[in-house]
C-alpha atoms as a PDB file:
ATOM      1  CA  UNK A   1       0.000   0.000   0.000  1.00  0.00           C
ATOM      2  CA  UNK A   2       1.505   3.342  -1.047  1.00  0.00           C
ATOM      3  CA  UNK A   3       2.353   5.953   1.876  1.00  0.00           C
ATOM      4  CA  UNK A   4       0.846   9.361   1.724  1.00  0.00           C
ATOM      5  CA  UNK A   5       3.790  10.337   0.772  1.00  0.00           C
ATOM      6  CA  UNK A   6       4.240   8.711  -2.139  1.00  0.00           C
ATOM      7  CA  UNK A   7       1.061   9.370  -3.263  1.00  0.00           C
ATOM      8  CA  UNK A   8       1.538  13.092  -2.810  1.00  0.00           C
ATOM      9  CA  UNK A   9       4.571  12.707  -4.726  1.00  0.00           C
ATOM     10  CA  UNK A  10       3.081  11.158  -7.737  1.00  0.00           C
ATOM     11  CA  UNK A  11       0.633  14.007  -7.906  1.00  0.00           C
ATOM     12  CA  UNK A  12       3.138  16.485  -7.908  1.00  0.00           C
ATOM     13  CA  UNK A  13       5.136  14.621 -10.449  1.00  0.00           C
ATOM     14  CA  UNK A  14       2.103  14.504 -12.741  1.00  0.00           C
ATOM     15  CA  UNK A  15       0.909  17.991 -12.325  1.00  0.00           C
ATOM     16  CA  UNK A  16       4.469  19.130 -13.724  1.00  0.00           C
ATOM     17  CA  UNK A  17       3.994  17.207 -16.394  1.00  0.00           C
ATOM     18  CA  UNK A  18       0.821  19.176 -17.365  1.00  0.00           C
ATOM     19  CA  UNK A  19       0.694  21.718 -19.869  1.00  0.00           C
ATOM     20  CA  UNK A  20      -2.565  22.289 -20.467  1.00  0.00           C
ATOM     21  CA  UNK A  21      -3.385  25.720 -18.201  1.00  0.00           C
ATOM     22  CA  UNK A  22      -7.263  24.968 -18.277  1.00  0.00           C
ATOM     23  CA  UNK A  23      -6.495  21.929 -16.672  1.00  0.00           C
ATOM     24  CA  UNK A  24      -4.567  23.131 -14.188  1.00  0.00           C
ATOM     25  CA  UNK A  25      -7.114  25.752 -13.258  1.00  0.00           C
ATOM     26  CA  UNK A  26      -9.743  23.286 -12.970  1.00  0.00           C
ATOM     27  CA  UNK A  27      -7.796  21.210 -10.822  1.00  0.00           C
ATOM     28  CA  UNK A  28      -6.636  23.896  -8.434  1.00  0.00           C
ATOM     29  CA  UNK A  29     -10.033  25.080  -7.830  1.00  0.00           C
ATOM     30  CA  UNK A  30     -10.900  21.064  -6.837  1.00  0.00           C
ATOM     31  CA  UNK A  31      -8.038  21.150  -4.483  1.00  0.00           C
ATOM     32  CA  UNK A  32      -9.198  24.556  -2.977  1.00  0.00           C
ATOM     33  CA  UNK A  33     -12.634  23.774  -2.719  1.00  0.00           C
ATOM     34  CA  UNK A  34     -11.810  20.252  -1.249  1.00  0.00           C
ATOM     35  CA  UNK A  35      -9.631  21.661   1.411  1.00  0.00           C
ATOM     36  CA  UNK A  36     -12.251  24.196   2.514  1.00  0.00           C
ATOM     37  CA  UNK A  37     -14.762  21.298   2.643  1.00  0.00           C
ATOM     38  CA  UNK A  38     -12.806  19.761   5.396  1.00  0.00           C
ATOM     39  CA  UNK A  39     -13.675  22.711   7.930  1.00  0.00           C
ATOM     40  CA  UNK A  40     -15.987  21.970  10.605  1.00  0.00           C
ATOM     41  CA  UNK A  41     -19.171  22.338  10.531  1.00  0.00           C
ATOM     42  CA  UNK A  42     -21.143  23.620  13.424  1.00  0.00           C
ATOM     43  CA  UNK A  43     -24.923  21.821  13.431  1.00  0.00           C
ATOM     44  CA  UNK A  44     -27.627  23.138  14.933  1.00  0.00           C
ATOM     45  CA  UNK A  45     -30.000  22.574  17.739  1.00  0.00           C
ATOM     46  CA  UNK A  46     -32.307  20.860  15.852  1.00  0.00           C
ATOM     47  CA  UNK A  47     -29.952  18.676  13.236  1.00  0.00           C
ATOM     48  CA  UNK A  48     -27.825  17.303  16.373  1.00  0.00           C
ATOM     49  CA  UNK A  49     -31.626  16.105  17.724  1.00  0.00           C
ATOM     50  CA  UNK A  50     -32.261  14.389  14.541  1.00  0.00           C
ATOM     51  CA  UNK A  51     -28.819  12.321  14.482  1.00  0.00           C
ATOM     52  CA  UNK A  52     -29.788  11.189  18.381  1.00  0.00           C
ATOM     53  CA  UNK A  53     -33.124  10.061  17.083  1.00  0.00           C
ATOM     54  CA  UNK A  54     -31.126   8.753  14.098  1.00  0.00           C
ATOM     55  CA  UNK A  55     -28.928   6.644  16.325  1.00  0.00           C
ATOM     56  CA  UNK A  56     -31.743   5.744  18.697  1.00  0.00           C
ATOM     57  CA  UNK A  57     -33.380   4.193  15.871  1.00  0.00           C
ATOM     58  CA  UNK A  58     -30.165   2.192  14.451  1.00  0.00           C
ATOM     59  CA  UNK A  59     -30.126   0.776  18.092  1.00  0.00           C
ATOM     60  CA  UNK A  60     -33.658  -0.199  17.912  1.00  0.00           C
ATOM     61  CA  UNK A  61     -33.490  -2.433  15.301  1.00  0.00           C
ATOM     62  CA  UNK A  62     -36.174   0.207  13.208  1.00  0.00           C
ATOM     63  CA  UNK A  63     -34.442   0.553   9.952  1.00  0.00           C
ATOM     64  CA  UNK A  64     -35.603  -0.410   6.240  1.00  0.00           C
ATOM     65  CA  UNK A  65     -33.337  -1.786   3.519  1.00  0.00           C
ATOM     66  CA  UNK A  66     -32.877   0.505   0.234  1.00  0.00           C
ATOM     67  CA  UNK A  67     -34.939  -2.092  -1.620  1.00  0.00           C
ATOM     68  CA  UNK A  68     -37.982  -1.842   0.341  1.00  0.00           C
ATOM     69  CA  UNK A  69     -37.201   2.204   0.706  1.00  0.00           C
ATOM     70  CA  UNK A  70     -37.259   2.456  -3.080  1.00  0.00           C
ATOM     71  CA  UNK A  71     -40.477   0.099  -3.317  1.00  0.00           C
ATOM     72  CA  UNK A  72     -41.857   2.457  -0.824  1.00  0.00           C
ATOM     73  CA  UNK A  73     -40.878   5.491  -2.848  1.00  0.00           C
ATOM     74  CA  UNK A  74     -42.429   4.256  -5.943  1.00  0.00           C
ATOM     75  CA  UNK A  75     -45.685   3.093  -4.525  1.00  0.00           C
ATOM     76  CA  UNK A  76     -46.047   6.748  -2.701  1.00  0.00           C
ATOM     77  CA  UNK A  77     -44.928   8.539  -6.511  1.00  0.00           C
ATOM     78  CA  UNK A  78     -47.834   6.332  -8.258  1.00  0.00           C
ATOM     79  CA  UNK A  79     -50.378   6.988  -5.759  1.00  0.00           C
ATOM     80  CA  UNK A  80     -50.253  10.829  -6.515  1.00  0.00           C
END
């Protein structure tokens, strides 16, 4: 498995082999949006209640596969 630092030293290999400037734009603004993603995010009152409940209910056993979610979905989108 590579290191992180030999991964980060393939990138920069590769983007110095770039010439093509759109590219390189396009690919800095990933990297700056992508490291401003990675600040934390304060939730609110009501969105830290809904992950307890969340939780609660992963404890409980009440979940639903994605199968029977979608069924659900498409029976609901019919009915209207």
């Amino acid at each position: 498995m590579a290191t992180v630092d030999n991964i980060r030293n393939g990138l920069i290999d590769k983007i110095l082999s770039i010439k093509n400037k759109d590219f390189l734009v396009a690919l800095d603004k990933i990297i700056t949006s992508s490291s401003s993603e990675s600040e934390i995010v304060e939730l609110t009152k009501e969105q830290k209640l809904m992950l307890e409940i969340s939780e609660r209910d992963i404890k409980d056993g009440k979940l639903i596969s994605q199968e029977a979610m979608n069924k659900r979905n498409l029976e609901w989108l019919n009915a209207m």
